[in-house]
C-alpha atoms as a PDB file:
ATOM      1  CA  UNK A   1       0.000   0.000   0.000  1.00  0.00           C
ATOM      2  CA  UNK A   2       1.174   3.661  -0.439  1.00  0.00           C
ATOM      3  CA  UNK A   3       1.570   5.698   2.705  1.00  0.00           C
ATOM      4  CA  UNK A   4      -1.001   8.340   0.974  1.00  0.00           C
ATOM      5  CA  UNK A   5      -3.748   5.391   0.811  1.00  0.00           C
ATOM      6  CA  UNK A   6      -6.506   4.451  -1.900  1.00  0.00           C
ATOM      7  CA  UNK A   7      -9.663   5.931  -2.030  1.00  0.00           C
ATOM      8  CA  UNK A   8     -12.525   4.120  -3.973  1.00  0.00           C
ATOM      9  CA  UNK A   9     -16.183   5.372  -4.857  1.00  0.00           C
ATOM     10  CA  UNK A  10     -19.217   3.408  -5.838  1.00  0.00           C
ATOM     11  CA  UNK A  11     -21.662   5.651  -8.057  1.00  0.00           C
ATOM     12  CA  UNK A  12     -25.096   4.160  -9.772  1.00  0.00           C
ATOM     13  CA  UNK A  13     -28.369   5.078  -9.814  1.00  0.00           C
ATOM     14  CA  UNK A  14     -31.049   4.960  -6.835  1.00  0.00           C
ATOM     15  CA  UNK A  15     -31.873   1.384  -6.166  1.00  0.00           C
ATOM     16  CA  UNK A  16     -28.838  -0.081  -7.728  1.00  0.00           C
ATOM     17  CA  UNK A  17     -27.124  -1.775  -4.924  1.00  0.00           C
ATOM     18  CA  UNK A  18     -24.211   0.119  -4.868  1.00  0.00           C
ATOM     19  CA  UNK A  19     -24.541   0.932  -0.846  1.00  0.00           C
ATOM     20  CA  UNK A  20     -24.340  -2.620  -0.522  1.00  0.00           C
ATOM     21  CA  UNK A  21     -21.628  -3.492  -2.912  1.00  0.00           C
ATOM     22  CA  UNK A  22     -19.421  -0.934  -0.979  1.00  0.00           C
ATOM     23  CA  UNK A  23     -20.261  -2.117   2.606  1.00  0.00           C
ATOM     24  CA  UNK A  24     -19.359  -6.089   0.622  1.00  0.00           C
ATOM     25  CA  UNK A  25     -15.736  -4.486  -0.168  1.00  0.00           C
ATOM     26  CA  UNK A  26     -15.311  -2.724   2.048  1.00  0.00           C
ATOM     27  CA  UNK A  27     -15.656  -6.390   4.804  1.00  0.00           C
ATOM     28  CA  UNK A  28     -13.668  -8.216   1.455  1.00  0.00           C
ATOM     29  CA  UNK A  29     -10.822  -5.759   2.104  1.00  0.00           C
ATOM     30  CA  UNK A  30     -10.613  -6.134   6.045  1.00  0.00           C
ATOM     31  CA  UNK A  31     -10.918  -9.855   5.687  1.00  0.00           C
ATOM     32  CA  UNK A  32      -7.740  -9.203   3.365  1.00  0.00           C
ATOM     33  CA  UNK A  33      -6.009  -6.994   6.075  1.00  0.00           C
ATOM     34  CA  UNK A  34      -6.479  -4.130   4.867  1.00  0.00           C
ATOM     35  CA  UNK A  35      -7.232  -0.834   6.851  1.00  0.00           C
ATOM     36  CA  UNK A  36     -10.816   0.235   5.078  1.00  0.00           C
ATOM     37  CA  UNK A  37     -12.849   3.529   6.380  1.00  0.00           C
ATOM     38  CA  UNK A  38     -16.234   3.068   4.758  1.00  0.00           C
ATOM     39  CA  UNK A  39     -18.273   6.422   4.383  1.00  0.00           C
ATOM     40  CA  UNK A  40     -20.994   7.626   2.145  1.00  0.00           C
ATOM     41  CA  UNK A  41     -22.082  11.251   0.140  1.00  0.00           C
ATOM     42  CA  UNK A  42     -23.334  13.157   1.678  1.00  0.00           C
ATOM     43  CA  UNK A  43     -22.607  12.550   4.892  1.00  0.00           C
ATOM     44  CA  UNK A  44     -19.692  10.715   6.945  1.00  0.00           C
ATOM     45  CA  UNK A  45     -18.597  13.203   8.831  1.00  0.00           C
ATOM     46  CA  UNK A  46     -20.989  14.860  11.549  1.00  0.00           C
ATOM     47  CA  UNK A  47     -21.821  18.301  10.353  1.00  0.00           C
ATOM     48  CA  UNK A  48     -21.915  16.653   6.790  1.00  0.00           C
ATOM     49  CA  UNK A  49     -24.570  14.223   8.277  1.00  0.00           C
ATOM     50  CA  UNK A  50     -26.521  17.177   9.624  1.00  0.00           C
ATOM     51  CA  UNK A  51     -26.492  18.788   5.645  1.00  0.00           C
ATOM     52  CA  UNK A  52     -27.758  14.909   4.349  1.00  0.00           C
ATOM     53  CA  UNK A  53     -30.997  15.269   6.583  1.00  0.00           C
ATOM     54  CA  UNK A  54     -31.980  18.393   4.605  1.00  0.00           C
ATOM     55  CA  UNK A  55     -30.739  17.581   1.090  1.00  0.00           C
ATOM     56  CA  UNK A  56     -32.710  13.991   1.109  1.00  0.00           C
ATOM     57  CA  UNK A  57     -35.817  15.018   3.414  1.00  0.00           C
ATOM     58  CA  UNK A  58     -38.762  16.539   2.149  1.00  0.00           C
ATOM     59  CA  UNK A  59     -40.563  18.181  -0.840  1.00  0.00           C
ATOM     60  CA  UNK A  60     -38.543  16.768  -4.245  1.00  0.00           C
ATOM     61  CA  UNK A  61     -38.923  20.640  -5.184  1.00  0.00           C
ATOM     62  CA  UNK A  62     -37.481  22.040  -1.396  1.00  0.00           C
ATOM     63  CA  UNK A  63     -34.187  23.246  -3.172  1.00  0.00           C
ATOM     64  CA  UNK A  64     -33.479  24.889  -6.388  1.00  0.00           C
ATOM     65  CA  UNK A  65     -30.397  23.142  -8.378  1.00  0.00           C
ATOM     66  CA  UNK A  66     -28.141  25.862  -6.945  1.00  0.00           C
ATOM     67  CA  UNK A  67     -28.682  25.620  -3.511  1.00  0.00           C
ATOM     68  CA  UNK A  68     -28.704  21.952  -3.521  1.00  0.00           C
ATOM     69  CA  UNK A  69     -24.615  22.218  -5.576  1.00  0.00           C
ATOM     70  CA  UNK A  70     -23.743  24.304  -2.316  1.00  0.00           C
ATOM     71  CA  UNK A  71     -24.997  22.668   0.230  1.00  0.00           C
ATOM     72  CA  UNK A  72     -23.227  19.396  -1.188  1.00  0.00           C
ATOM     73  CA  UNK A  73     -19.835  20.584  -1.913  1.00  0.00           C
ATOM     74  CA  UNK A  74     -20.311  21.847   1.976  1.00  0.00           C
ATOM     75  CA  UNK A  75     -20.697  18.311   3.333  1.00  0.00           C
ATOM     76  CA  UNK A  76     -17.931  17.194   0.964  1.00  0.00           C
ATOM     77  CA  UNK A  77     -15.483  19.723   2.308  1.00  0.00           C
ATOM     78  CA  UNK A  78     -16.392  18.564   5.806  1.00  0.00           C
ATOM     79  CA  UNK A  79     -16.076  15.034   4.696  1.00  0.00           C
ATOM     80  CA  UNK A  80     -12.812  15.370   3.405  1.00  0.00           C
ATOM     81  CA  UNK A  81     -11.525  17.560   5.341  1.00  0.00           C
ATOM     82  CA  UNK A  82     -12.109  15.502   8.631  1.00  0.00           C
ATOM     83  CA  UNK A  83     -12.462  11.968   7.462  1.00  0.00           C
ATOM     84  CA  UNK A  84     -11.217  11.302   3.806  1.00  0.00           C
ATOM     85  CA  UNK A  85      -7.783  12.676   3.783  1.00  0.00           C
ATOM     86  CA  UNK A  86      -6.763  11.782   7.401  1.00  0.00           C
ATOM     87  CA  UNK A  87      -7.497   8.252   6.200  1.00  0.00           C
ATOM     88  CA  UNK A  88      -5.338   8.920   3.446  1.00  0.00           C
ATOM     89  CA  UNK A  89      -2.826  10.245   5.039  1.00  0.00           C
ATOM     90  CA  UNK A  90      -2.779   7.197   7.232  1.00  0.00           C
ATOM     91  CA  UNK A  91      -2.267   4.907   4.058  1.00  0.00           C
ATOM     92  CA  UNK A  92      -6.090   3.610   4.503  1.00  0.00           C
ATOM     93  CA  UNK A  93      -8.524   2.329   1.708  1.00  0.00           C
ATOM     94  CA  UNK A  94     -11.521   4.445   1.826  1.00  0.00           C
ATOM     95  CA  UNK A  95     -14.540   3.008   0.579  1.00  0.00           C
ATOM     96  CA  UNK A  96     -17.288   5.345  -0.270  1.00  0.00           C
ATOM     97  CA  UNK A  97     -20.802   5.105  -1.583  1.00  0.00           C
ATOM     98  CA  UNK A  98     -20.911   8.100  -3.738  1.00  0.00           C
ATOM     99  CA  UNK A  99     -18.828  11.164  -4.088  1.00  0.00           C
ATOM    100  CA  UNK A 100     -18.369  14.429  -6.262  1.00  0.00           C
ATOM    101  CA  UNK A 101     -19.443  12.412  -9.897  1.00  0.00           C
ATOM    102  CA  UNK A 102     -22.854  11.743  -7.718  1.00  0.00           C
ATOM    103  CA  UNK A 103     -23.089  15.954  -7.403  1.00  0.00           C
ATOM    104  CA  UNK A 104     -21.942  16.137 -11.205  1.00  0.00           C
ATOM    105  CA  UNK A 105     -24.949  14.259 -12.687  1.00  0.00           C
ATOM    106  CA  UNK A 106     -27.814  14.642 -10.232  1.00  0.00           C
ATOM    107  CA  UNK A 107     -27.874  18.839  -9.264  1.00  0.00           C
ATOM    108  CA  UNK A 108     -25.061  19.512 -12.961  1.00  0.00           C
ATOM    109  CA  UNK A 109     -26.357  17.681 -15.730  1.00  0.00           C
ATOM    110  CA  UNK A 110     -30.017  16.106 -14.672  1.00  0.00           C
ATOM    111  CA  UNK A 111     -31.324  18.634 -12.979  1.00  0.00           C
ATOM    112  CA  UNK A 112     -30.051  21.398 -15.112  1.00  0.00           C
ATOM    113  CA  UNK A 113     -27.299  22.840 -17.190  1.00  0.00           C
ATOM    114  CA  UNK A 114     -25.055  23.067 -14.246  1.00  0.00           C
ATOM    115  CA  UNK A 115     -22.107  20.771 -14.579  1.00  0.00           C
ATOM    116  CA  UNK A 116     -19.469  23.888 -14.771  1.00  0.00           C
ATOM    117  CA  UNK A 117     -20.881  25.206 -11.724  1.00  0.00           C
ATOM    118  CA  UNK A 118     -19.965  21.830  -9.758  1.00  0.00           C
ATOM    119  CA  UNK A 119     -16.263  21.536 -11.635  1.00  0.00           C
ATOM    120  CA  UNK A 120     -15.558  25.142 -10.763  1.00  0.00           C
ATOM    121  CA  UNK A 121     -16.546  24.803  -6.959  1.00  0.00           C
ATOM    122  CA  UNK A 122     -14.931  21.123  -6.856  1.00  0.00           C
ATOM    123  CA  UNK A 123     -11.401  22.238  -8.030  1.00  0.00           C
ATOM    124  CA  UNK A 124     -11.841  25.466  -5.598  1.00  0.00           C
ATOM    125  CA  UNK A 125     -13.204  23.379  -2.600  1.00  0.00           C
ATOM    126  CA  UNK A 126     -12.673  19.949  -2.660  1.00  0.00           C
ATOM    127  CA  UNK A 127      -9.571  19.533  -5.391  1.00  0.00           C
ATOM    128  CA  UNK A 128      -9.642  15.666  -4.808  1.00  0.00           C
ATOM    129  CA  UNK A 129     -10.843  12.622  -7.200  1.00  0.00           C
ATOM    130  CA  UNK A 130     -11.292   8.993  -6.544  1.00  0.00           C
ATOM    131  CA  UNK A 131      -8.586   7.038  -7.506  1.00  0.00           C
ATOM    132  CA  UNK A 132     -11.085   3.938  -8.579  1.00  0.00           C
ATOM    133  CA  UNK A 133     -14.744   4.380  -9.093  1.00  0.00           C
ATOM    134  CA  UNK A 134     -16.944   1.176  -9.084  1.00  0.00           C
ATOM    135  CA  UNK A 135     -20.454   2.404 -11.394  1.00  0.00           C
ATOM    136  CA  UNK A 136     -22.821  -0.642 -10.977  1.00  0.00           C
ATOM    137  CA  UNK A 137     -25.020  -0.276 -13.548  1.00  0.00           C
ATOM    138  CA  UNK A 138     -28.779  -1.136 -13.885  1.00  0.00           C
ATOM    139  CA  UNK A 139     -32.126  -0.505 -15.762  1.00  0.00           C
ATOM    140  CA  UNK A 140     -33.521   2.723 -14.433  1.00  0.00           C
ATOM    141  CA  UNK A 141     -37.240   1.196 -13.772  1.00  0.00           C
ATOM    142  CA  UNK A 142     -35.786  -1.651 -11.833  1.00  0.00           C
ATOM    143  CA  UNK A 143     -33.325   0.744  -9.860  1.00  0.00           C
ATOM    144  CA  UNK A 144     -36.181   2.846  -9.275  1.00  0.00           C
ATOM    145  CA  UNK A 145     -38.801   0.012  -8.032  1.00  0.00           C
ATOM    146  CA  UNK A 146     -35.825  -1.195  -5.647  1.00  0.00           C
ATOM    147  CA  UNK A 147     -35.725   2.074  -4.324  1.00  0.00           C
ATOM    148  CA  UNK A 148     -38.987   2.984  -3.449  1.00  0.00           C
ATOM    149  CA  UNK A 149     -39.763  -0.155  -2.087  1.00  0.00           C
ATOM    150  CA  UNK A 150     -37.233   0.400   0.752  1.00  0.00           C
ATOM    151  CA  UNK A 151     -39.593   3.786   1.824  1.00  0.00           C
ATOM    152  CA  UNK A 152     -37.582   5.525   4.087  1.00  0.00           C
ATOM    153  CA  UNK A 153     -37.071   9.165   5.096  1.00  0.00           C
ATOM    154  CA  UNK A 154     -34.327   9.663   2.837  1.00  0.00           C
ATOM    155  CA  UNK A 155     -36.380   9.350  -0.549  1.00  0.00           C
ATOM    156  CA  UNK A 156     -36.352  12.860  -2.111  1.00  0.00           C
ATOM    157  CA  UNK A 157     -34.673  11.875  -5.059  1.00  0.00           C
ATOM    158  CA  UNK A 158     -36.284   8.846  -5.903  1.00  0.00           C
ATOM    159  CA  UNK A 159     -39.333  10.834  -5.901  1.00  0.00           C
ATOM    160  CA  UNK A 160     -38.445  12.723  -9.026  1.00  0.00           C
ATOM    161  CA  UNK A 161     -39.313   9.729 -10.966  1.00  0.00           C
ATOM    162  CA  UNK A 162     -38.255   7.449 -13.595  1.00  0.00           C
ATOM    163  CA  UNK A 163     -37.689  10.040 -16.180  1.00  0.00           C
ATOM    164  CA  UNK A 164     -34.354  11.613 -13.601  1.00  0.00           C
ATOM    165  CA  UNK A 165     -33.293   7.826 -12.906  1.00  0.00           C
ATOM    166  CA  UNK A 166     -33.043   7.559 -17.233  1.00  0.00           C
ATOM    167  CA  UNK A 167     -30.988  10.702 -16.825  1.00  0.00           C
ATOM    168  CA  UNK A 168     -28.850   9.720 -14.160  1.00  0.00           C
ATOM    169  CA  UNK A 169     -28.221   6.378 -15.762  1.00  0.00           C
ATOM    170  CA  UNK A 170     -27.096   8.008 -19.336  1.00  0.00           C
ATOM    171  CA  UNK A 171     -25.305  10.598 -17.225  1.00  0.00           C
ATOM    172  CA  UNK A 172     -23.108   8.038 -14.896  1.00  0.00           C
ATOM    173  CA  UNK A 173     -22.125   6.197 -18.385  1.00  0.00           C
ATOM    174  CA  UNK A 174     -21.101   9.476 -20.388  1.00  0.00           C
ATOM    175  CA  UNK A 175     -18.988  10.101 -17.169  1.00  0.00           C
ATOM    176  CA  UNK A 176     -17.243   6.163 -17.128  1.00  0.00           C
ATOM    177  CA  UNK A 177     -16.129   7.185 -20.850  1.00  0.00           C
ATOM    178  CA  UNK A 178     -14.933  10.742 -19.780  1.00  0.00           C
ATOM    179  CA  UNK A 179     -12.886   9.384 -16.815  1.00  0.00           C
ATOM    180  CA  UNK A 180     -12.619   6.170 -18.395  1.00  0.00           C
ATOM    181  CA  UNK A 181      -8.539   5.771 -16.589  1.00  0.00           C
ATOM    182  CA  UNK A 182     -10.647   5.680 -13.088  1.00  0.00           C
ATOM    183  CA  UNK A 183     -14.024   4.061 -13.451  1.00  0.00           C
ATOM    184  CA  UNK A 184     -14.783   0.376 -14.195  1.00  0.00           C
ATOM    185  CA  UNK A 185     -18.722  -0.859 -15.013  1.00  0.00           C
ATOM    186  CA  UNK A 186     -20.290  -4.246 -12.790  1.00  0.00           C
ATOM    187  CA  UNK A 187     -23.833  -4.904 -13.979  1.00  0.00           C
ATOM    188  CA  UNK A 188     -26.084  -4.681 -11.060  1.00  0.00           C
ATOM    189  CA  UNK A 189     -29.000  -6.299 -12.823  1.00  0.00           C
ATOM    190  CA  UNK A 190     -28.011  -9.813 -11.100  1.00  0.00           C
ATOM    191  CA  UNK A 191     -28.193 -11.400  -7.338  1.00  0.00           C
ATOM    192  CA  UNK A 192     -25.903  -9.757  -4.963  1.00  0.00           C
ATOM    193  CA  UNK A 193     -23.014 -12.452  -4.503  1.00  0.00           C
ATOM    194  CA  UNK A 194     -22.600 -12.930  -8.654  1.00  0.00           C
ATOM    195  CA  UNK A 195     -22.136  -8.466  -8.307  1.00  0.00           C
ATOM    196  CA  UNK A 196     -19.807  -8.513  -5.357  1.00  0.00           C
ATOM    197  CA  UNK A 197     -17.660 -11.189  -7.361  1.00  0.00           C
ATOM    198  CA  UNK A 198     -17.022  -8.839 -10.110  1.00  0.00           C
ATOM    199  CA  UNK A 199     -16.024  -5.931  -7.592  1.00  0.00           C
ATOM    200  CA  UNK A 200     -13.950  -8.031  -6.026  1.00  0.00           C
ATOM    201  CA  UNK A 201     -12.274  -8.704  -9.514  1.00  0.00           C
ATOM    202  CA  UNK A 202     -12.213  -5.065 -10.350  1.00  0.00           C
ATOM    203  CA  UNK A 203     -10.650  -4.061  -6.731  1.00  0.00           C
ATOM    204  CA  UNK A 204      -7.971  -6.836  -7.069  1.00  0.00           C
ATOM    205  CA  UNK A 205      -6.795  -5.793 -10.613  1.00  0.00           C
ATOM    206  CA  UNK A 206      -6.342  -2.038  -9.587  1.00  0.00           C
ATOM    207  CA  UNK A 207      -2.819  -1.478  -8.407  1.00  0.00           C
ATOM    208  CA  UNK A 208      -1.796  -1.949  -4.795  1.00  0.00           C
ATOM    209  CA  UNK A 209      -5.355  -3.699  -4.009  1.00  0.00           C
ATOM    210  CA  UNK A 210      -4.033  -7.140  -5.945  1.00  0.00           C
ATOM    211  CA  UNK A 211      -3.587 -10.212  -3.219  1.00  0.00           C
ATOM    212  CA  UNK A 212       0.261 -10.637  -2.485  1.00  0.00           C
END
């Protein structure tokens, strides 16, 4: 391992497993011996857990695109800023269910023409990619029905609709081509062990995560 660590996303649409698939890893790389911190977007630190409760509560219309790009990149700074890079520094994996491509398709390109906006305020606040992201991939109407069938609090997105999951989904892909050197695609569309096999694989090919 390098001393400055590895830090892995998962990305996918609502209702494609990919919560799962990093919690999976994330126990595959401790069983391995690895040091893992698993977090999530927004969130895993605590004042970015306080800005998830009022970006995934409540009315699907309670935030304009704008506000919603700020009040993200303001849990992400706390996030990395307090969890992320210490783990880093420490020569951890960190294993996180979404990060800044999550912010790039769902308040920059699906919910408006806002994409620069997020780039400009990423490289200004947050300056820091994933050095693997994991997109598990799956049919919008099937992520979508998985989703809502959970019915928690945290459903604001899902209840845009299947017309922002088709969105996100195109999105996500467009962004595995234009970072193509970082992400890799698993199909989600299958039972859970046959997916976590094929992270596994992908985690085991990239660099310093391969068995010794």
């Amino acid at each position: 391992m390098s001393s400055q660590g590895l830090f892995i996303s998962f990305e996918g649409i609502d209702g494609s497993g990919k919560s799962t698939q990093a919690r999976l890893l994330a126990d595959h790389l401790r069983d391995t011996g690895r040091d893992v911190i698993l977090t999530r977007e927004p969130g895993g630190s605590p004042g970015a857990e306080e800005i998830r409760a009022l970006v995934l509560q409540g009315d699907p219309d309670r935030w304009s695109a704008e506000t919603e790009i700020l009040l993200f990149t303001a849990a992400r700074r706390d996030h990395v800023e307090r969890t992320i890079r210490p783990a880093l520094a420490a020569g951890k994996v960190v294993v996180c269910d979404r990060f800044a491509d999550s912010t790039r398709m769902y308040q920059g390109m699906s919910r408006g023409d806002l994409r620069g906006v997020v780039d400009s305020l990423h490289d200004l606040m947050i300056g820091l990619e994933p050095d693997l992201t994991i997109l598990i991939d799956m049919d919008p109407s099937e992520g979508l029905s998985r989703a809502l069938s959970r019915r928690g609090a945290e459903e604001r997105f899902e209840d845009f609709g299947e017309d922002l999951q088709k969105a996100m989904r195109a999105g996500f892909l467009a962004l595995a081509d234009e970072f193509s050197d970082r992400y890799r695609i698993v199909d989600g569309a299958r039972d859970v062990e046959a997916v976590a096999a094929d992270v596994r694989a992908v985690a085991e090919r990239f660099g310093s995560l391969r068995p010794a």
